[in-house]
PDB file of N, CA and C in Angstrom:
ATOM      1  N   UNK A   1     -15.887  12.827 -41.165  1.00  0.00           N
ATOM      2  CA  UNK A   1     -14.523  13.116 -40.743  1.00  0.00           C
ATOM      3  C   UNK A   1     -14.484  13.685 -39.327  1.00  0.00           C
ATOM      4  N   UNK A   2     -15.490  14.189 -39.222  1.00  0.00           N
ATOM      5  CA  UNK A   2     -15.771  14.953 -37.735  1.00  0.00           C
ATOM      6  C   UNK A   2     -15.803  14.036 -36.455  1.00  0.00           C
ATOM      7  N   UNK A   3     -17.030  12.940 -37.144  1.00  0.00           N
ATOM      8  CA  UNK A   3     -16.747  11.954 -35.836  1.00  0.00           C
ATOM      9  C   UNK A   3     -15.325  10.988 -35.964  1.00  0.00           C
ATOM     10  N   UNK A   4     -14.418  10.992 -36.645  1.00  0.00           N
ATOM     11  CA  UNK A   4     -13.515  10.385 -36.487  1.00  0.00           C
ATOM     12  C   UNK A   4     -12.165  11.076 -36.117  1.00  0.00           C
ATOM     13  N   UNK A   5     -12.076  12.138 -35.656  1.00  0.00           N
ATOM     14  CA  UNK A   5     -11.652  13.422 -35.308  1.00  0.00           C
ATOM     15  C   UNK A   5     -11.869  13.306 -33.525  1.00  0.00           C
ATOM     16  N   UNK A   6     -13.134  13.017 -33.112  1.00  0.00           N
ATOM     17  CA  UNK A   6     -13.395  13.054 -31.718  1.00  0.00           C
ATOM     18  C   UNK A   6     -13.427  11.745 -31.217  1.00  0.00           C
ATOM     19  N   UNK A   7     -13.664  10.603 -32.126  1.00  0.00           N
ATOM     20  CA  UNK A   7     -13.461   9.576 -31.576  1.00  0.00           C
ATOM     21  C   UNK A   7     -12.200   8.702 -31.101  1.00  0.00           C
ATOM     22  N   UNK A   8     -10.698   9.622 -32.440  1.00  0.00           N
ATOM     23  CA  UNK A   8      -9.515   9.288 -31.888  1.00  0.00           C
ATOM     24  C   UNK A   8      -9.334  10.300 -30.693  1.00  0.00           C
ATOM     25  N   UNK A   9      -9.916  11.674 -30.584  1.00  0.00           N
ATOM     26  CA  UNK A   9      -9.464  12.291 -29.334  1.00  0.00           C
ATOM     27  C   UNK A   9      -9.968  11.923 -28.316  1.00  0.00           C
ATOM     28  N   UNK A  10     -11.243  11.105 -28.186  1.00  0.00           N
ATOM     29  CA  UNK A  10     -11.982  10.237 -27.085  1.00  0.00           C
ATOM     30  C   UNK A  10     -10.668   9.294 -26.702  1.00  0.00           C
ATOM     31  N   UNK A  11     -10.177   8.707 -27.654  1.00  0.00           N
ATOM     32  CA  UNK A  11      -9.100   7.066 -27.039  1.00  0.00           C
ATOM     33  C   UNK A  11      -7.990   8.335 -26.880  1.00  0.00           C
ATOM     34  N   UNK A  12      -7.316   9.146 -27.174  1.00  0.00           N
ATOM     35  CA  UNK A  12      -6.168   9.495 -27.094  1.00  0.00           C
ATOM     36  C   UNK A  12      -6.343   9.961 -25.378  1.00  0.00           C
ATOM     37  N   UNK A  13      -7.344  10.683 -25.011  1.00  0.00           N
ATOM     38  CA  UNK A  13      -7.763  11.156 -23.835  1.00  0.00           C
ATOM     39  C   UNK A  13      -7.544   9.819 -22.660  1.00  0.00           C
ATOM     40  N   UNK A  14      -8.636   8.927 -22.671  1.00  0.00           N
ATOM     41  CA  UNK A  14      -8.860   7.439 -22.046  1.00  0.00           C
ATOM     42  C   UNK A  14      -6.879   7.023 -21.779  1.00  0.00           C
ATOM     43  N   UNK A  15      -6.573   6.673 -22.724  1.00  0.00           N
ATOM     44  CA  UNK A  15      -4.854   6.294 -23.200  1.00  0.00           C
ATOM     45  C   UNK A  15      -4.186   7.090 -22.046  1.00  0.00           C
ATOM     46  N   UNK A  16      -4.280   8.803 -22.207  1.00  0.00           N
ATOM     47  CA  UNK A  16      -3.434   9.248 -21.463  1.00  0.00           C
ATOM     48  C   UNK A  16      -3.787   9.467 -20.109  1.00  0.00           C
ATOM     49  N   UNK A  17      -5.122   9.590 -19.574  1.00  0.00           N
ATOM     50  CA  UNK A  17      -5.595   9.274 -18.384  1.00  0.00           C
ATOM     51  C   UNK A  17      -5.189   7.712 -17.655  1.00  0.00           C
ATOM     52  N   UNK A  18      -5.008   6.781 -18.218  1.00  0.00           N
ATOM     53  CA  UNK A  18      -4.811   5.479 -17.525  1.00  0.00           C
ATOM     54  C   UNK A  18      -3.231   5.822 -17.790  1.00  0.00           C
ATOM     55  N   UNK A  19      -2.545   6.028 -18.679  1.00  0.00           N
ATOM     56  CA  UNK A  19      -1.063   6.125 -18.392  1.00  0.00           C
ATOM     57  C   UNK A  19      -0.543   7.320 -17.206  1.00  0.00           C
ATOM     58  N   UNK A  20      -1.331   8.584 -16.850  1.00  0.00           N
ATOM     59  CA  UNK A  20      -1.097   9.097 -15.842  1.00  0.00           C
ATOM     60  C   UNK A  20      -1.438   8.596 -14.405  1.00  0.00           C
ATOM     61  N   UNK A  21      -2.637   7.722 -14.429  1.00  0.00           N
ATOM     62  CA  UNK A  21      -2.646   6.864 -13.400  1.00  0.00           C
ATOM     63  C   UNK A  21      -1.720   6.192 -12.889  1.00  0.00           C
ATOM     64  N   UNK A  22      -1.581   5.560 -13.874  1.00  0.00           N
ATOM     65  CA  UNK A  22      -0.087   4.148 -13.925  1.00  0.00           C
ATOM     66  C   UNK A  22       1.115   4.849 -13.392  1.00  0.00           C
ATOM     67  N   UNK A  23       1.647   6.108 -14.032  1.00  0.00           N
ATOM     68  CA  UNK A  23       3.324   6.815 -13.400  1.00  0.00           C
ATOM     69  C   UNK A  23       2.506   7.450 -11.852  1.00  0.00           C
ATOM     70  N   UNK A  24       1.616   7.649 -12.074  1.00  0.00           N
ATOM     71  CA  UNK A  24       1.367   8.401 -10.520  1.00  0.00           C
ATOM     72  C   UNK A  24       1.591   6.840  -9.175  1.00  0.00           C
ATOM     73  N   UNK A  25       0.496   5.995  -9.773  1.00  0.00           N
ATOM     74  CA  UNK A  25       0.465   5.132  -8.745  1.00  0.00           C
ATOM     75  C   UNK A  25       2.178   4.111  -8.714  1.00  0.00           C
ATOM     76  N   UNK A  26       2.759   4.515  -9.973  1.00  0.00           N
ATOM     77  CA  UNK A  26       4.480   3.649  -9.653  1.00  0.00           C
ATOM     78  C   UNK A  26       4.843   4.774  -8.993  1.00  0.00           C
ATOM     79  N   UNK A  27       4.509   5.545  -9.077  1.00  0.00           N
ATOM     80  CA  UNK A  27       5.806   6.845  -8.235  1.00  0.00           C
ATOM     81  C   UNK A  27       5.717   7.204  -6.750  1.00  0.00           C
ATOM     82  N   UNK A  28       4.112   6.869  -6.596  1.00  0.00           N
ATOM     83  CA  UNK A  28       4.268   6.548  -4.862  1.00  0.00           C
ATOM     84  C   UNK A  28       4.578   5.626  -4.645  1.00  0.00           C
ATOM     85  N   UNK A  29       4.355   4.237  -5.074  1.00  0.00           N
ATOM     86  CA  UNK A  29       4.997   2.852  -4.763  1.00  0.00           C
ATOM     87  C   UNK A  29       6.141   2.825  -4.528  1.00  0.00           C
ATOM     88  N   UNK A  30       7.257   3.401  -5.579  1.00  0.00           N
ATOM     89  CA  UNK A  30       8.443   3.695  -5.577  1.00  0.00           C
ATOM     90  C   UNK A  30       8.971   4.974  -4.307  1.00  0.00           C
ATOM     91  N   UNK A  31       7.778   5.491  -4.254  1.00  0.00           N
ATOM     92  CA  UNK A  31       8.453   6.691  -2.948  1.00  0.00           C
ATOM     93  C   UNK A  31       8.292   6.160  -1.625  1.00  0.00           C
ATOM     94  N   UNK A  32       7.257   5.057  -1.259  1.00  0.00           N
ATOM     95  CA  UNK A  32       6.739   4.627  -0.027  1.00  0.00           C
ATOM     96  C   UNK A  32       8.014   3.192   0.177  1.00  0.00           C
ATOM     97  N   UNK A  33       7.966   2.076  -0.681  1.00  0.00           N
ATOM     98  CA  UNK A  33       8.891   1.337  -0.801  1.00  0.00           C
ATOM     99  C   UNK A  33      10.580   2.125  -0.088  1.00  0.00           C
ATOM    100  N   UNK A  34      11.173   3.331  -0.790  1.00  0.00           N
ATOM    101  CA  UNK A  34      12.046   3.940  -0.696  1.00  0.00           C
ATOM    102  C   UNK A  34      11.754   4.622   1.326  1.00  0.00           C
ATOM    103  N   UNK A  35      10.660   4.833   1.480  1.00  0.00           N
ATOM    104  CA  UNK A  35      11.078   5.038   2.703  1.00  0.00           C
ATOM    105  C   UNK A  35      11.045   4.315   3.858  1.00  0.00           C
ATOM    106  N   UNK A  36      10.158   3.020   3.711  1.00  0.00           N
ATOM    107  CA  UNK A  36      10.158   2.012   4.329  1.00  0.00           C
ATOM    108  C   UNK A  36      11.967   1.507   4.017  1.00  0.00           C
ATOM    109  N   UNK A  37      12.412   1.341   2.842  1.00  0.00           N
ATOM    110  CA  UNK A  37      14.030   1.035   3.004  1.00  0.00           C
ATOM    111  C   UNK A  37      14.693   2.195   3.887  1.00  0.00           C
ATOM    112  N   UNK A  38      14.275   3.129   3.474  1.00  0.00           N
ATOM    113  CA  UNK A  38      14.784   4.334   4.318  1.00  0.00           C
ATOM    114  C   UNK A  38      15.325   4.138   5.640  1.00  0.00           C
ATOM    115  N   UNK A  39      14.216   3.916   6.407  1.00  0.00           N
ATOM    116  CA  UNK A  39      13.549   3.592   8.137  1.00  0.00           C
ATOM    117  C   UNK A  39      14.414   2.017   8.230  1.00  0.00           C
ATOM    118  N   UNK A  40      14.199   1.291   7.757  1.00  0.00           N
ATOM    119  CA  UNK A  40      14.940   0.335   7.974  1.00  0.00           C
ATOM    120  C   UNK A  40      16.417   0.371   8.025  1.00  0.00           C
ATOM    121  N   UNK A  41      16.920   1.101   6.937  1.00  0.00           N
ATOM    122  CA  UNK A  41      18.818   1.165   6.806  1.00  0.00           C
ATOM    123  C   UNK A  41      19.078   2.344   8.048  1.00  0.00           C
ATOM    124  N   UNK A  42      18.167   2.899   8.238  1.00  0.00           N
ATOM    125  CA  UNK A  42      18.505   4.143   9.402  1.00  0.00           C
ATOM    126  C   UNK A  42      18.672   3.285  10.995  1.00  0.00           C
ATOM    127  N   UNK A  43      17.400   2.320  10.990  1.00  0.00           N
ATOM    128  CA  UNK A  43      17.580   1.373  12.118  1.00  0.00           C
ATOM    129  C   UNK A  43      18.693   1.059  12.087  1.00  0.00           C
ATOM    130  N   UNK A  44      19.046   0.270  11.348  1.00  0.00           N
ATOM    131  CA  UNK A  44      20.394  -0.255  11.211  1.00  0.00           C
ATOM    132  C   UNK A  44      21.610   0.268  11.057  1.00  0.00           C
ATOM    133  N   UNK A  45      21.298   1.608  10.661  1.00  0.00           N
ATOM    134  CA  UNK A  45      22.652   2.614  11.378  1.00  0.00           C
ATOM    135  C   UNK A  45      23.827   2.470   9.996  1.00  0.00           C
ATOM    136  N   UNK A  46      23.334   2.086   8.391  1.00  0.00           N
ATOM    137  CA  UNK A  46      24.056   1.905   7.302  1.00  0.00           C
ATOM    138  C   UNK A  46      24.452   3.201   6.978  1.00  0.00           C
ATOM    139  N   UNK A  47      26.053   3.545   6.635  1.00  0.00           N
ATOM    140  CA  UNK A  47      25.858   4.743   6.369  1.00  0.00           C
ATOM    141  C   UNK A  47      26.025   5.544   4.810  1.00  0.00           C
ATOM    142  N   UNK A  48      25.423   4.817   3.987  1.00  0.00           N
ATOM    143  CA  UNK A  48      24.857   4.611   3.024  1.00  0.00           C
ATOM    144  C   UNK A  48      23.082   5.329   3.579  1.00  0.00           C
ATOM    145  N   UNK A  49      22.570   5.250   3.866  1.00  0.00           N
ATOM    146  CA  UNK A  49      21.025   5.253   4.004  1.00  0.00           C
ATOM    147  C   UNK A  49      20.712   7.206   3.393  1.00  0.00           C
ATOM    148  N   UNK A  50      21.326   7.834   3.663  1.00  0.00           N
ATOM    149  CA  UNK A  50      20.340   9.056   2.876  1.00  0.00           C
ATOM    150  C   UNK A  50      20.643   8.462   1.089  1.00  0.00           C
ATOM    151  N   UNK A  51      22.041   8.279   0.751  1.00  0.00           N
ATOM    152  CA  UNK A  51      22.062   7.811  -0.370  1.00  0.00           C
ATOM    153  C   UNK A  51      20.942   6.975  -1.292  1.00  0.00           C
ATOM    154  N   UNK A  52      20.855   5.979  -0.026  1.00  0.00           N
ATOM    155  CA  UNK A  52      19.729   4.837  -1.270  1.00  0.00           C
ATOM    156  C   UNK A  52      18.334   6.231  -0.911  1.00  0.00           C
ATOM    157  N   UNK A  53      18.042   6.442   0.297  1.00  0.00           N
ATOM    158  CA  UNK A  53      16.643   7.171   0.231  1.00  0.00           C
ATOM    159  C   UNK A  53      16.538   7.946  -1.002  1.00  0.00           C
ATOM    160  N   UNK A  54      17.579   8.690  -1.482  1.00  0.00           N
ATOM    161  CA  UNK A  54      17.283   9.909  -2.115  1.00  0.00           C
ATOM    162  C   UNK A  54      17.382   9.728  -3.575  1.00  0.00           C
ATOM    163  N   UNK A  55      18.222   8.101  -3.931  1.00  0.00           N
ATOM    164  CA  UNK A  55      18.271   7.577  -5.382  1.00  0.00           C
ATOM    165  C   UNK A  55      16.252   7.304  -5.510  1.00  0.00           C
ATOM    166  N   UNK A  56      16.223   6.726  -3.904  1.00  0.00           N
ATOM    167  CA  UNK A  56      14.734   6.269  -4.236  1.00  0.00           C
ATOM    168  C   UNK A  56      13.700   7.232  -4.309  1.00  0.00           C
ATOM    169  N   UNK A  57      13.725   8.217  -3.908  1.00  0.00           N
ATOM    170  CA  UNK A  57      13.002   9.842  -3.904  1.00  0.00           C
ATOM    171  C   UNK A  57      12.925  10.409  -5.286  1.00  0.00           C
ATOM    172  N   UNK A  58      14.394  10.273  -5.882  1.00  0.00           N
ATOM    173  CA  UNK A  58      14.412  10.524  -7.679  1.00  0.00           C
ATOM    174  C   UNK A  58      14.079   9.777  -8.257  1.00  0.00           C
ATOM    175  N   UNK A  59      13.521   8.232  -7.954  1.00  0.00           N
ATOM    176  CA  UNK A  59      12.974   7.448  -8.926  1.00  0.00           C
ATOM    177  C   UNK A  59      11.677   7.800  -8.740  1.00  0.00           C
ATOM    178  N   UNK A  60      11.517   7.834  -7.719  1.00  0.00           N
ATOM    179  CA  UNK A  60       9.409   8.448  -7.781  1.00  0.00           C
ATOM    180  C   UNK A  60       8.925   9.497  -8.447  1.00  0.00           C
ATOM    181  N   UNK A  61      10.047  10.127  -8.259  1.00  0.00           N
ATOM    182  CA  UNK A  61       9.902  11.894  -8.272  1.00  0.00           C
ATOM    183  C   UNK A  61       9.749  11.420  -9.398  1.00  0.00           C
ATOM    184  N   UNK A  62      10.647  11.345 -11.116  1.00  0.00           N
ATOM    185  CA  UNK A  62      10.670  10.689 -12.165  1.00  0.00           C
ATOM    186  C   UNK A  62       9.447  10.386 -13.063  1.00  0.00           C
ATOM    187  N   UNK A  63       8.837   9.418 -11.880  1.00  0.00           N
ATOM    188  CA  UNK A  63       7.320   8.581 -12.533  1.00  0.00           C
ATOM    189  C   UNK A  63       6.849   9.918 -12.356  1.00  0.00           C
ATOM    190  N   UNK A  64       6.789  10.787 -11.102  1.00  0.00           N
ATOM    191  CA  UNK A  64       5.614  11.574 -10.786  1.00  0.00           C
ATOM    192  C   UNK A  64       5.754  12.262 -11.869  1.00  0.00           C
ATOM    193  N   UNK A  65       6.935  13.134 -12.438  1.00  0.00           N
ATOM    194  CA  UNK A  65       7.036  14.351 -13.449  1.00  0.00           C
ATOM    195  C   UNK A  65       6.589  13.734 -14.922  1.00  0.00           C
ATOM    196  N   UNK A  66       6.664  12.285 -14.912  1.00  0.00           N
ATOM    197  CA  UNK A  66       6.273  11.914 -16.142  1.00  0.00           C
ATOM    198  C   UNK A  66       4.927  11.979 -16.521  1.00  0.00           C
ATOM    199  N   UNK A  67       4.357  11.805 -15.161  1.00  0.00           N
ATOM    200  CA  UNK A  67       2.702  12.056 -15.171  1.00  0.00           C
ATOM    201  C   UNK A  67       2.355  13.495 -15.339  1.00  0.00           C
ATOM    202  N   UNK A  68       2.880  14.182 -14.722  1.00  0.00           N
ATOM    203  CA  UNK A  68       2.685  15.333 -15.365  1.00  0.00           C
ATOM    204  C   UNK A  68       2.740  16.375 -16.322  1.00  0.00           C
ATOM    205  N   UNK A  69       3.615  15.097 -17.257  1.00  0.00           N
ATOM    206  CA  UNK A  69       3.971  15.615 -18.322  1.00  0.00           C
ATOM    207  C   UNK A  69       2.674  14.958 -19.510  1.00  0.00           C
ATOM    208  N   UNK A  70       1.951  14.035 -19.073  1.00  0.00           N
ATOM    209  CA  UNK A  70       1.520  13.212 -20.244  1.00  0.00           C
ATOM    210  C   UNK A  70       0.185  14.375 -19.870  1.00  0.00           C
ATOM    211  N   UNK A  71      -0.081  15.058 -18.059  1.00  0.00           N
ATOM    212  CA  UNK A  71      -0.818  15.460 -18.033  1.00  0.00           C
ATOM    213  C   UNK A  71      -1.893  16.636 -19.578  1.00  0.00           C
ATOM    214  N   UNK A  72      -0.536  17.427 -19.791  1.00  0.00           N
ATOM    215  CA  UNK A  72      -0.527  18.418 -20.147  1.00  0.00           C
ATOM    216  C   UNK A  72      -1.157  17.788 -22.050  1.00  0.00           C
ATOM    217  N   UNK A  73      -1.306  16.532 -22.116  1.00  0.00           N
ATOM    218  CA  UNK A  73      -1.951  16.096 -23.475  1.00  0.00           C
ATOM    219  C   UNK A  73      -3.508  16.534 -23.525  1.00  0.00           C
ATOM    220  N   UNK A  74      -4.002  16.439 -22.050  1.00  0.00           N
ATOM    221  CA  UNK A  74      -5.639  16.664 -22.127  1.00  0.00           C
ATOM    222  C   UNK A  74      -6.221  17.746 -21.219  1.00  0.00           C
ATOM    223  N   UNK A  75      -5.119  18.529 -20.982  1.00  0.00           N
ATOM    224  CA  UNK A  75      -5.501  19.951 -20.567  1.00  0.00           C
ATOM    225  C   UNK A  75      -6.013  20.989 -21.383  1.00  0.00           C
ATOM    226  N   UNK A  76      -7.298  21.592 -20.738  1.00  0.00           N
ATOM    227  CA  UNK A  76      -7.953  22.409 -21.589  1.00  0.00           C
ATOM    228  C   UNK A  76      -7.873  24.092 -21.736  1.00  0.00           C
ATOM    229  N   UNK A  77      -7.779  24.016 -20.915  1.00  0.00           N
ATOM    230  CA  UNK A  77      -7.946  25.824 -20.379  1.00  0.00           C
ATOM    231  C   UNK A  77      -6.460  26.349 -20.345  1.00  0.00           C
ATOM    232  N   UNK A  78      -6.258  27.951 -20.255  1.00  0.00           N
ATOM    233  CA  UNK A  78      -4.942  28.143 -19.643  1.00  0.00           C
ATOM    234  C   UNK A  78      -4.707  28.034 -18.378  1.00  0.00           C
ATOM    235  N   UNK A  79      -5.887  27.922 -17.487  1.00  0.00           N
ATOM    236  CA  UNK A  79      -5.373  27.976 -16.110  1.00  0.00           C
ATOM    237  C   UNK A  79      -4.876  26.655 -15.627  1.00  0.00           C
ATOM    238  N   UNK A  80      -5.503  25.281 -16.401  1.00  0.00           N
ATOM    239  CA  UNK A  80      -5.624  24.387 -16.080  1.00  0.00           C
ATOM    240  C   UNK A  80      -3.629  24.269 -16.655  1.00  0.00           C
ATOM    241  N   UNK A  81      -3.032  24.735 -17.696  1.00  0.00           N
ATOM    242  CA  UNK A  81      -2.002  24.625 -18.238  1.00  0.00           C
ATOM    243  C   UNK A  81      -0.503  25.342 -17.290  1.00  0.00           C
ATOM    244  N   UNK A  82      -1.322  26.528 -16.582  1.00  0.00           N
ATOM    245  CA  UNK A  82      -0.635  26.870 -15.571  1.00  0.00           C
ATOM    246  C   UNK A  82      -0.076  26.128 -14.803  1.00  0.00           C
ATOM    247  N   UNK A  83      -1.388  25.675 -14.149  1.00  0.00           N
ATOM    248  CA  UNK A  83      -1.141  25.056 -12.877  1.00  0.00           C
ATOM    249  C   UNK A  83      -0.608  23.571 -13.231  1.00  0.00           C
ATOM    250  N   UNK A  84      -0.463  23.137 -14.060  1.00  0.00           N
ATOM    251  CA  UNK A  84       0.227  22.074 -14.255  1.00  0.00           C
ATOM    252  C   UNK A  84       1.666  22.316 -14.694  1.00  0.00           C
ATOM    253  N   UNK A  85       2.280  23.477 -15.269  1.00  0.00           N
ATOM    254  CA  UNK A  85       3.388  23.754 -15.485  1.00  0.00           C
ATOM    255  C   UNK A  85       3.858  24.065 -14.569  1.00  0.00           C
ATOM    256  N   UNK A  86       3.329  24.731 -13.154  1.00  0.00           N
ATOM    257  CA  UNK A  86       3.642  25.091 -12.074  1.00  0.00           C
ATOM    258  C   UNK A  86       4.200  23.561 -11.353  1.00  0.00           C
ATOM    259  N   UNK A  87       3.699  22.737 -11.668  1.00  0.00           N
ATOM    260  CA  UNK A  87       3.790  21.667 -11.160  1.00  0.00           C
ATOM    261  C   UNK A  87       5.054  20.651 -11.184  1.00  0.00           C
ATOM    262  N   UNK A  88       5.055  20.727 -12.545  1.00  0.00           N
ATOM    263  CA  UNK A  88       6.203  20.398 -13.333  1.00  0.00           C
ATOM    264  C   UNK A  88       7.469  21.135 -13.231  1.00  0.00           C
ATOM    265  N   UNK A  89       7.397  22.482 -12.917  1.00  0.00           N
ATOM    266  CA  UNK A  89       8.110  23.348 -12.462  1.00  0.00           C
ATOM    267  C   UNK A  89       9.253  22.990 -11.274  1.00  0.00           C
ATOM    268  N   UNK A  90       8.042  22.625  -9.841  1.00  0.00           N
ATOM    269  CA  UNK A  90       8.408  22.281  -9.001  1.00  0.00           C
ATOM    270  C   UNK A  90       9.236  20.811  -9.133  1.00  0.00           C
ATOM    271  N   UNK A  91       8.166  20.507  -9.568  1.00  0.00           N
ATOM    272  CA  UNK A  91       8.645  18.394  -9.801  1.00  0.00           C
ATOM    273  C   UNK A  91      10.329  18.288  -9.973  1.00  0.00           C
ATOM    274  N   UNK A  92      10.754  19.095 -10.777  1.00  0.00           N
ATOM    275  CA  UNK A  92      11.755  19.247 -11.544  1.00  0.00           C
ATOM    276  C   UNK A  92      12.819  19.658 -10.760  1.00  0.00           C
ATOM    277  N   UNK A  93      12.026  20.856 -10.337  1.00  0.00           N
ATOM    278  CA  UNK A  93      13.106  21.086  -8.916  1.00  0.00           C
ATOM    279  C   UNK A  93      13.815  20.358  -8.085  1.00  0.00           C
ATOM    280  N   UNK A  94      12.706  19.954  -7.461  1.00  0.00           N
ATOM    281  CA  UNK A  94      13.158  18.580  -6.408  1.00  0.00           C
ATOM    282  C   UNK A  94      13.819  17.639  -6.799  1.00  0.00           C
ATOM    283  N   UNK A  95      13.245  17.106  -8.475  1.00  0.00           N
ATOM    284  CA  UNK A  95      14.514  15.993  -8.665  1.00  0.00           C
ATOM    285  C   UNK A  95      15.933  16.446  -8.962  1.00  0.00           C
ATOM    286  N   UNK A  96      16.004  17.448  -9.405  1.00  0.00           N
ATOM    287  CA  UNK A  96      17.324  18.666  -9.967  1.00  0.00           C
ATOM    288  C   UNK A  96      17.956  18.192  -8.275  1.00  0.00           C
ATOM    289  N   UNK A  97      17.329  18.727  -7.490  1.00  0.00           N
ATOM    290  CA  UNK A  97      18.070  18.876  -6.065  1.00  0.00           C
ATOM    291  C   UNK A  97      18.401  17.196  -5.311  1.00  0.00           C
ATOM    292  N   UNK A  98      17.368  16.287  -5.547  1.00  0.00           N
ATOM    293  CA  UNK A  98      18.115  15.139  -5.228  1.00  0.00           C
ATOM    294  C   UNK A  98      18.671  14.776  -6.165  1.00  0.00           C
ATOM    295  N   UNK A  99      18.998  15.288  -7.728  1.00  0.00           N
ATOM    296  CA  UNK A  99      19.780  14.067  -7.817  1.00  0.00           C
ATOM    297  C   UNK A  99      21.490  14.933  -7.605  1.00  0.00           C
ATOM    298  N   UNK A 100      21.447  16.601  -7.164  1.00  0.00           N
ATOM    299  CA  UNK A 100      22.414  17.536  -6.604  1.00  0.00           C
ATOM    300  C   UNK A 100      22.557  16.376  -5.090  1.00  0.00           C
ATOM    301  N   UNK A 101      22.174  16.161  -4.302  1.00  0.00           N
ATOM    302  CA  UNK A 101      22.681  15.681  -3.176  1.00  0.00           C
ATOM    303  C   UNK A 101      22.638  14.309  -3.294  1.00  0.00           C
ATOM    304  N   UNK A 102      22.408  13.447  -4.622  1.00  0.00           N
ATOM    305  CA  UNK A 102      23.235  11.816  -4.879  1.00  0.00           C
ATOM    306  C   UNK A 102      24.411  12.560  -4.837  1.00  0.00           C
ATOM    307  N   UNK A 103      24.820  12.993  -5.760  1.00  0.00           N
ATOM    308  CA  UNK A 103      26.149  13.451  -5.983  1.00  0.00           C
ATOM    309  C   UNK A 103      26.838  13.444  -5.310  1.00  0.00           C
ATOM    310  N   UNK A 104      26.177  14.584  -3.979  1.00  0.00           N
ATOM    311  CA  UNK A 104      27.276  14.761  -3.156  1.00  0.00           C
ATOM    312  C   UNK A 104      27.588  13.484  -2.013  1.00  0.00           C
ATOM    313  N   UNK A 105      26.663  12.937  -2.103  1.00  0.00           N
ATOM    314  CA  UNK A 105      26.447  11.882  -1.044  1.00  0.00           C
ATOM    315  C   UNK A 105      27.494  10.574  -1.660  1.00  0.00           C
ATOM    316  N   UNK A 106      27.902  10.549  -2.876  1.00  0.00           N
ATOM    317  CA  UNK A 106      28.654   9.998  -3.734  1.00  0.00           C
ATOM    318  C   UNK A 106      29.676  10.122  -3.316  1.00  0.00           C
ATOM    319  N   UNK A 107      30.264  11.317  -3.430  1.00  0.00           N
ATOM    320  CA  UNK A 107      31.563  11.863  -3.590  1.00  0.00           C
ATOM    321  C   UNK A 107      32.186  11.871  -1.956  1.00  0.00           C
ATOM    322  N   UNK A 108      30.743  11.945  -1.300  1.00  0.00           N
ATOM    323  CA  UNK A 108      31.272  11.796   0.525  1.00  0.00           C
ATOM    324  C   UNK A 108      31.969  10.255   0.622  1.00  0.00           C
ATOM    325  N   UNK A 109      30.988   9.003  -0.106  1.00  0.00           N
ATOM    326  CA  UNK A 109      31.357   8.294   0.393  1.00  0.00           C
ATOM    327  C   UNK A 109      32.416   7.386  -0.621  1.00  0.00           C
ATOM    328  N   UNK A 110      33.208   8.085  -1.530  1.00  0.00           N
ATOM    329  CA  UNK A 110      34.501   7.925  -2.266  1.00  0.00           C
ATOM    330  C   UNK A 110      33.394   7.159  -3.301  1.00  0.00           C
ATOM    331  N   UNK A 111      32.172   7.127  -3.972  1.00  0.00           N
ATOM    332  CA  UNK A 111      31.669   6.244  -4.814  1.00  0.00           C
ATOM    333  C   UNK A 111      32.074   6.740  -6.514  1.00  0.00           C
TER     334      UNK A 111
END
């Protein structure tokens, strides 16, 4: 029973390590994509452009907090639990605050 005890916590571990990979590496894709649109609608002088940036900033942000949430499946220690809640903490923040200035960026432009 013992080895079948560590061998599902072996795959459960593997599982949530490649799924934190996966939201980390969509959430920069999604943040780099978003500022390359960024730089481009700014060239172009749309005045729309913090809007889409910052929908696209909360979609990364999103993947990122999700990763840090699956983090907390194969964390061992308390410090290690800290500093990842610290993390999540923040994560949260930032999306709290862009998706506070969609809003307003909404309401500026009668949406």
């Amino acid at each position: 029973m013992a080895g079948l005890y560590e061998t599902l916590e072996f795959i459960l571990e593997h599982i949530a390590e490649f799924a934190i990979l996966m939201f980390e590496y969509i959430g920069v894709g999604v943040i780099a994509i978003s500022g390359v649109r960024g730089l481009i609608n700014y060239i172009r002088k749309r005045p729309d452009t913090r809007l889409i940036l910052a929908q696209g900033l909360a979609m990364g942000l999103e993947f990122k907090l999700g990763s840090e949430i699956l983090r907390t499946v194969i964390v061992r220690s308390m410090q290690e639990i800290l500093i990842v809640g610290g993390i999540i903490v923040l994560r949260a923040t930032l999306t709290i605050l862009l998706h506070w200035e969609i809003k307003n960026e909404k309401t500026e432009h009668g949406e």
